[in-house]
Protein backbone atom coordinates (compact mmCIF):
# COMPACT_ATOMS: atom_id res chain seq x y z
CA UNK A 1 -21.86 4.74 19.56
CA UNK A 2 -25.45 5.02 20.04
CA UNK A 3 -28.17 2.51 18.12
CA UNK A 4 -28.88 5.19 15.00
CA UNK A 5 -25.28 4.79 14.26
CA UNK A 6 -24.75 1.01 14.74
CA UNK A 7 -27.67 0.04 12.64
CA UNK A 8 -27.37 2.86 9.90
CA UNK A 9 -23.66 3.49 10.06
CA UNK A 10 -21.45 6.12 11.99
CA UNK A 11 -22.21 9.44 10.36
CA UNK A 12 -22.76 13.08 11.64
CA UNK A 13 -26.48 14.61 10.97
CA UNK A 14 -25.25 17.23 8.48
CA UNK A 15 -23.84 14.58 6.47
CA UNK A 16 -27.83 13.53 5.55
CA UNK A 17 -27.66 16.55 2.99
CA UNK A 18 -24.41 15.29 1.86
CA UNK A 19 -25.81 12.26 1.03
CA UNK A 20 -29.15 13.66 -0.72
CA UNK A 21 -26.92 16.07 -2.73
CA UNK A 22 -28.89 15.98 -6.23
CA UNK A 23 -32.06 14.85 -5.40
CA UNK A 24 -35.01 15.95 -6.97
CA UNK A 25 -38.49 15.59 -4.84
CA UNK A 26 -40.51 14.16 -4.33
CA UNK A 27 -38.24 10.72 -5.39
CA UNK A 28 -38.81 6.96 -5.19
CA UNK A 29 -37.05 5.01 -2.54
CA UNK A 30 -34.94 3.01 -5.32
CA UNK A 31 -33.80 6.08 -6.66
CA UNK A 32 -33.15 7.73 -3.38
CA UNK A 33 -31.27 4.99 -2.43
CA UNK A 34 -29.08 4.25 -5.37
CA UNK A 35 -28.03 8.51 -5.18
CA UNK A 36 -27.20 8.01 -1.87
CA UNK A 37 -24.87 5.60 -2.20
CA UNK A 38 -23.34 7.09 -5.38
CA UNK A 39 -22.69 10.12 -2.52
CA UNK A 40 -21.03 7.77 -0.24
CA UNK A 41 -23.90 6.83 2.20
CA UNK A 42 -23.28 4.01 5.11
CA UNK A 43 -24.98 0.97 3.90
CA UNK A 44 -26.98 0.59 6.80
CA UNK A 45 -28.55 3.64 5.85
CA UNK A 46 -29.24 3.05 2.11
CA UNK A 47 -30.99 -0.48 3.67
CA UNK A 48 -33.43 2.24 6.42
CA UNK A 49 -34.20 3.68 3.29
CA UNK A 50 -34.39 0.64 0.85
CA UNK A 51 -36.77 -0.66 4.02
CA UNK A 52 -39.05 2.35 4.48
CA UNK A 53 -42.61 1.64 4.29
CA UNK A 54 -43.68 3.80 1.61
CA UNK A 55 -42.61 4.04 -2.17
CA UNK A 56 -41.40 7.65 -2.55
CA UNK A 57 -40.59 10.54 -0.38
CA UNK A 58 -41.55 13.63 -0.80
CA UNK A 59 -38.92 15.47 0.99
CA UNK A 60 -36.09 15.56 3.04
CA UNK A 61 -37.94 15.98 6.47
CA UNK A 62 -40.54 13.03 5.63
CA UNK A 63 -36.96 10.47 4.84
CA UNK A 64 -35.66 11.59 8.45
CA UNK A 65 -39.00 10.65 10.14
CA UNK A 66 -40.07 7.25 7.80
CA UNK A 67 -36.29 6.12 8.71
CA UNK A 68 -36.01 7.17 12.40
CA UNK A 69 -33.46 9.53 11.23
């Protein structure tokens, strides 16, 4: 398993739209968080994006690279 997975959870790169299924951009990372969770997001990826250093995203590409993702 390689570090992405170990610190963020083990889950495939498709899943990422999976997980941001009903998100409306741009969206606060509180918000983002708590709808990824509802769709069944690893933990250690809601806390990546809990732990980003901004307050909202505005888009799917800018929460892949303010999480590492």
């Amino acid at each position: 398993m390689d570090r992405l997975n170990e610190e963020s959870g083990s889950f495939k790169p498709g899943e990422l739209q999976k997980f941001t299924q009903g998100v409306s951009w741009p969206i606060g990372k509180d918000d983002l968080a708590a709808i990824m969770k509802k769709n069944g997001a690893p933990d250690g990826l809601v806390s990546k994006v809990q732990g980003a250093d901004v307050d909202q995203f505005q888009d799917q590409n800018e929460l892949m690279s303010r999480t590492g993702l």
